[in-house]
C-alpha atoms as a PDB file:
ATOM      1  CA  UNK A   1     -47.573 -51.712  34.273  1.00  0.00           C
ATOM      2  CA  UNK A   2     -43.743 -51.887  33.234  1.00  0.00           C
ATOM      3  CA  UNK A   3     -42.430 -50.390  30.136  1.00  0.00           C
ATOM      4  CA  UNK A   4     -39.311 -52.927  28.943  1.00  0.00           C
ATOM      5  CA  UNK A   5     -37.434 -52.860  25.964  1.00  0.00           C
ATOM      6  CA  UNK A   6     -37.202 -56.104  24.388  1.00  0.00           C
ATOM      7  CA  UNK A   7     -34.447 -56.533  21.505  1.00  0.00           C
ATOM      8  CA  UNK A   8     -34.484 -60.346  21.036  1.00  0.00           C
ATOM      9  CA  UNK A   9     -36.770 -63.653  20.799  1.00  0.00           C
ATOM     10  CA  UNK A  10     -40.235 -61.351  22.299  1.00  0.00           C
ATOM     11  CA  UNK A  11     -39.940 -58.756  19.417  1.00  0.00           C
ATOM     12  CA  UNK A  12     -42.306 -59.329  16.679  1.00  0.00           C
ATOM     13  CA  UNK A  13     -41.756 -62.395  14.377  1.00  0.00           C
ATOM     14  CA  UNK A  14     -39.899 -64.043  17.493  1.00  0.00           C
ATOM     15  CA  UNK A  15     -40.838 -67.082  19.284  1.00  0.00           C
ATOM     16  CA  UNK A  16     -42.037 -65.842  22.214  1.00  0.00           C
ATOM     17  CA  UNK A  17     -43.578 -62.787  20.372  1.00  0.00           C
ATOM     18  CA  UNK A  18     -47.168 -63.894  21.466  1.00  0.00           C
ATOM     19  CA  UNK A  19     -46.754 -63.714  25.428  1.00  0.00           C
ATOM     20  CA  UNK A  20     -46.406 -60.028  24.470  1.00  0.00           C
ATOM     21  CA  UNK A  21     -48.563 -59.218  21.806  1.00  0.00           C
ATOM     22  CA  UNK A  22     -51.054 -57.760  23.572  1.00  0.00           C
ATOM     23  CA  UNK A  23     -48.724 -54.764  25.571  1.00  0.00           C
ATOM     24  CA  UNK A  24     -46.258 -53.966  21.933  1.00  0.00           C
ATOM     25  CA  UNK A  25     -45.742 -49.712  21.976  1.00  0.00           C
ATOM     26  CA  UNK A  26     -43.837 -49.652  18.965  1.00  0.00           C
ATOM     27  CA  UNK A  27     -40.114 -49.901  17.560  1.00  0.00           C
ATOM     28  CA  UNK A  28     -37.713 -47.590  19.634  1.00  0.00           C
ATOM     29  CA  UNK A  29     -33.924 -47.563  20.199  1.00  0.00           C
ATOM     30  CA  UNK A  30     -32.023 -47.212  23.436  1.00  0.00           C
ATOM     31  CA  UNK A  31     -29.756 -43.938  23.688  1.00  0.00           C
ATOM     32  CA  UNK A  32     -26.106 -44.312  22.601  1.00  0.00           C
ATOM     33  CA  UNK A  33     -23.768 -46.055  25.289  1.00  0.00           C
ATOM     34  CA  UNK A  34     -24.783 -49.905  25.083  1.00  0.00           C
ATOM     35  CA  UNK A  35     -23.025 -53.075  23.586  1.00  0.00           C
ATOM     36  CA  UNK A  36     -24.672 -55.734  22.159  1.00  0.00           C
ATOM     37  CA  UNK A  37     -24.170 -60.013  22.663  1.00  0.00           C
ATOM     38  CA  UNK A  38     -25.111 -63.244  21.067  1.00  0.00           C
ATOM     39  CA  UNK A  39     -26.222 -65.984  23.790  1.00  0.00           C
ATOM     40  CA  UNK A  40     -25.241 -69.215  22.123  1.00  0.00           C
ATOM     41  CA  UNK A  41     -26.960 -67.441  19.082  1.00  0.00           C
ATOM     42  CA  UNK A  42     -30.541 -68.188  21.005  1.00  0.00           C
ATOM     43  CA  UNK A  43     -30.977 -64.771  22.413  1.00  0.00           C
ATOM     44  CA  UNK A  44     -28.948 -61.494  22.885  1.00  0.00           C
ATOM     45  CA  UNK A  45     -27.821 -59.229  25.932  1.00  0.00           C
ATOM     46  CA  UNK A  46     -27.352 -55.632  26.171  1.00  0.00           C
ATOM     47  CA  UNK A  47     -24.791 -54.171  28.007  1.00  0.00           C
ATOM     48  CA  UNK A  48     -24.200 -50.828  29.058  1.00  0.00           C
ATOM     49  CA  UNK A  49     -20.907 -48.930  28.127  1.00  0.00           C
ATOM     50  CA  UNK A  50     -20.384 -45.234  28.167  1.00  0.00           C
ATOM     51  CA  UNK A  51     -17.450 -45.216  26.264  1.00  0.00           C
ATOM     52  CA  UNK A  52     -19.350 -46.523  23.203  1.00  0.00           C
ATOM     53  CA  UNK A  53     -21.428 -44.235  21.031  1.00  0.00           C
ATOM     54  CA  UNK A  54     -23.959 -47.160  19.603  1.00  0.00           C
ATOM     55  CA  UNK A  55     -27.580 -47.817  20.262  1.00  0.00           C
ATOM     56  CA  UNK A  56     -29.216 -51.004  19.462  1.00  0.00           C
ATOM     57  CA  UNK A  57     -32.620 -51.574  17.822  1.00  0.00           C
ATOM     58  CA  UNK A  58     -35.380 -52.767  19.926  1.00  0.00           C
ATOM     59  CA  UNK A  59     -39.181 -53.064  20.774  1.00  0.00           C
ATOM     60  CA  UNK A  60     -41.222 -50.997  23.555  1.00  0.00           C
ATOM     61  CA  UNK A  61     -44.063 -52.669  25.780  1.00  0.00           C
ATOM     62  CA  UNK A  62     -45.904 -51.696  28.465  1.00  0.00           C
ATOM     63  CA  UNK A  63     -46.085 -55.181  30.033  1.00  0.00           C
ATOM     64  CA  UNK A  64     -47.954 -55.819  33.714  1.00  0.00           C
ATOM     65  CA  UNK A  65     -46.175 -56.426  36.487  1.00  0.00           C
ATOM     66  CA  UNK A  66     -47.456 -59.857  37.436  1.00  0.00           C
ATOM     67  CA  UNK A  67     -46.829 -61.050  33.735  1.00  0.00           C
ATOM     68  CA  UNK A  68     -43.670 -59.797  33.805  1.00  0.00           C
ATOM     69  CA  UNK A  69     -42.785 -61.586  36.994  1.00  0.00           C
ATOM     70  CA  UNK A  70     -44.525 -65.048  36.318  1.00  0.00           C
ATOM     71  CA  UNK A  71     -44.208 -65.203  32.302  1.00  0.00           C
ATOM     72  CA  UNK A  72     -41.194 -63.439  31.312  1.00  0.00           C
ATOM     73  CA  UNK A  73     -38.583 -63.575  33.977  1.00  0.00           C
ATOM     74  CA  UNK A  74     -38.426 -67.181  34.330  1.00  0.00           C
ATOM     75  CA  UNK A  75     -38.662 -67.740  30.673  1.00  0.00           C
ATOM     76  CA  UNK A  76     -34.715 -65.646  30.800  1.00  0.00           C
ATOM     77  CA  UNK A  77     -31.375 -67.305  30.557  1.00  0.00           C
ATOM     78  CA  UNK A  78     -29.430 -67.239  33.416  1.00  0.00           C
ATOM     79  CA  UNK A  79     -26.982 -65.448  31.374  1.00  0.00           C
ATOM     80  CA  UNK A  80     -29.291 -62.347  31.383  1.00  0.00           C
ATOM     81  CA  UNK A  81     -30.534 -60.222  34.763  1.00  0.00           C
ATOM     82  CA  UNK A  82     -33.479 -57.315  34.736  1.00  0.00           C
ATOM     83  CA  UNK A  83     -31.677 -54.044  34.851  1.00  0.00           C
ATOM     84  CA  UNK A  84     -32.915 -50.475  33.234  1.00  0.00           C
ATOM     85  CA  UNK A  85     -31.441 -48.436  30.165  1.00  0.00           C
ATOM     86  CA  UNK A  86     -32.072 -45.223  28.713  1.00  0.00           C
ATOM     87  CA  UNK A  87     -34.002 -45.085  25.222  1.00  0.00           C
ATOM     88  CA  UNK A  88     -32.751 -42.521  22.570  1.00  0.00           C
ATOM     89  CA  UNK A  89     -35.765 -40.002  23.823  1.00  0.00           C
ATOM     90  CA  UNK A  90     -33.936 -40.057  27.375  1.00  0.00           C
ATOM     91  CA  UNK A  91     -36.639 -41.919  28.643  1.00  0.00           C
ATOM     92  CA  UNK A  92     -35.883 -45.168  31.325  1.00  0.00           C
ATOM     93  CA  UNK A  93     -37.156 -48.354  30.967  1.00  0.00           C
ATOM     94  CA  UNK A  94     -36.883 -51.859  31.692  1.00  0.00           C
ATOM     95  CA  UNK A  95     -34.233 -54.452  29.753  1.00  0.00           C
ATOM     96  CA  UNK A  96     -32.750 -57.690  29.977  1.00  0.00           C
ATOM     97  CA  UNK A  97     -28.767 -56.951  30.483  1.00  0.00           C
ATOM     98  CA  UNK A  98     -26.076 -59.153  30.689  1.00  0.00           C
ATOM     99  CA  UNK A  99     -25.701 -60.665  34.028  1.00  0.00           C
ATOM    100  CA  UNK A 100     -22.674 -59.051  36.549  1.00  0.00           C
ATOM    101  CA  UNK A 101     -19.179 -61.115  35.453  1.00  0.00           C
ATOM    102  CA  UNK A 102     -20.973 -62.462  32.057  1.00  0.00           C
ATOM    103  CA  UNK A 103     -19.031 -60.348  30.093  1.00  0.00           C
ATOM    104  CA  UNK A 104     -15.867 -60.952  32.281  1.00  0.00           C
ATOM    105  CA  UNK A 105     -16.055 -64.754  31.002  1.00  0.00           C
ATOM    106  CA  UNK A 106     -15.360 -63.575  27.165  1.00  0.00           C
ATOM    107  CA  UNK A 107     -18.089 -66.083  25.991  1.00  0.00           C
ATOM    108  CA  UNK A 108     -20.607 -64.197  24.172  1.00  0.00           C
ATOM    109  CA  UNK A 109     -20.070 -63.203  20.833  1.00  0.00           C
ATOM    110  CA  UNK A 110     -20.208 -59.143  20.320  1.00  0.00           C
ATOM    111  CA  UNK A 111     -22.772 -57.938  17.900  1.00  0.00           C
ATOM    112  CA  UNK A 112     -22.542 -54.639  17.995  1.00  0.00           C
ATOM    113  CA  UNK A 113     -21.995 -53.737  14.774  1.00  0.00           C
ATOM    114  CA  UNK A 114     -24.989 -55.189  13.397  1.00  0.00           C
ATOM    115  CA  UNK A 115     -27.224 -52.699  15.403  1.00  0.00           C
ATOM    116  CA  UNK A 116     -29.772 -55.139  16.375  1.00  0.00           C
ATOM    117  CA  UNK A 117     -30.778 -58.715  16.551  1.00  0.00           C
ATOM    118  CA  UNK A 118     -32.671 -59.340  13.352  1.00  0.00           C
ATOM    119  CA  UNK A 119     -29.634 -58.245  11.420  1.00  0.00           C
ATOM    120  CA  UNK A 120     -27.194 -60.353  13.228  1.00  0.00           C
ATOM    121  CA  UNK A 121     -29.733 -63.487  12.789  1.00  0.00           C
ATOM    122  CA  UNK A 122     -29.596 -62.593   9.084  1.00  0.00           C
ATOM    123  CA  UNK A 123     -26.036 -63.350   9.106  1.00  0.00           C
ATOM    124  CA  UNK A 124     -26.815 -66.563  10.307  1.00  0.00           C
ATOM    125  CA  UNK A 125     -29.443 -66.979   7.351  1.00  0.00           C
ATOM    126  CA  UNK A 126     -31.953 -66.898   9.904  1.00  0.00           C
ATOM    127  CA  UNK A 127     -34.889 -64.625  10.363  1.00  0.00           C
ATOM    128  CA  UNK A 128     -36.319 -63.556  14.169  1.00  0.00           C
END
């Protein structure tokens, strides 16, 4: 078993929410030190940065290995790569993070400020 933090699409009420139902911990957020991207306003990207004092909102799951390797990873944009972060109990885990030179190509929109991706979609007048 994995535990991953999932802050996008497989959270509950998300579109891919089902292919993780089954392995949901509960609602957690990572530790300060991350910033926060839209992808194309389809799904978002953490990225870690000490010199930031935010933490985003999130979902933990203890996922199995083989699902994680033969459902999840090949369902993620190429945009995103597997990497681990630190939750706000100090714990490690498992996350999708932006890709090495994504955020060197200045084209995902920062979202920081909203804290997590349901409240950024509800700027969009969309729900996750």
């Amino acid at each position: 078993m994995a535990r991953i933090f999932f802050n996008g699409q497989a959270m509950v009420g998300g579109p891919l929410h089902d292919s993780v139902a089954d392995y949901l911990i509960g609602p957690v957020r990572t530790a300060p030190g991350y910033r926060f991207f839209s992808i194309r306003d389809v799904c978002p990207g953490l990225h870690p940065d000490p010199a930031v004092d935010t933490a985003i909102d999130g979902e933990l799951y203890d996922v199995p290995l083989e699902h994680l390797r033969d459902v999840i990873l090949p369902g993620e944009p190429r945009e995103l790569e597997l990497g681990v972060i630190t939750l706000a109990d100090g714990t490690p885990c498992l996350s999708m993070l932006l890709a090495r030179g994504e955020l060197e190509r200045g084209v995902h929109h920062e979202i920081t400020e909203h804290g997590g991706w349901r409240p950024y979609l509800a700027t969009l007048g969309r729900e996750a």
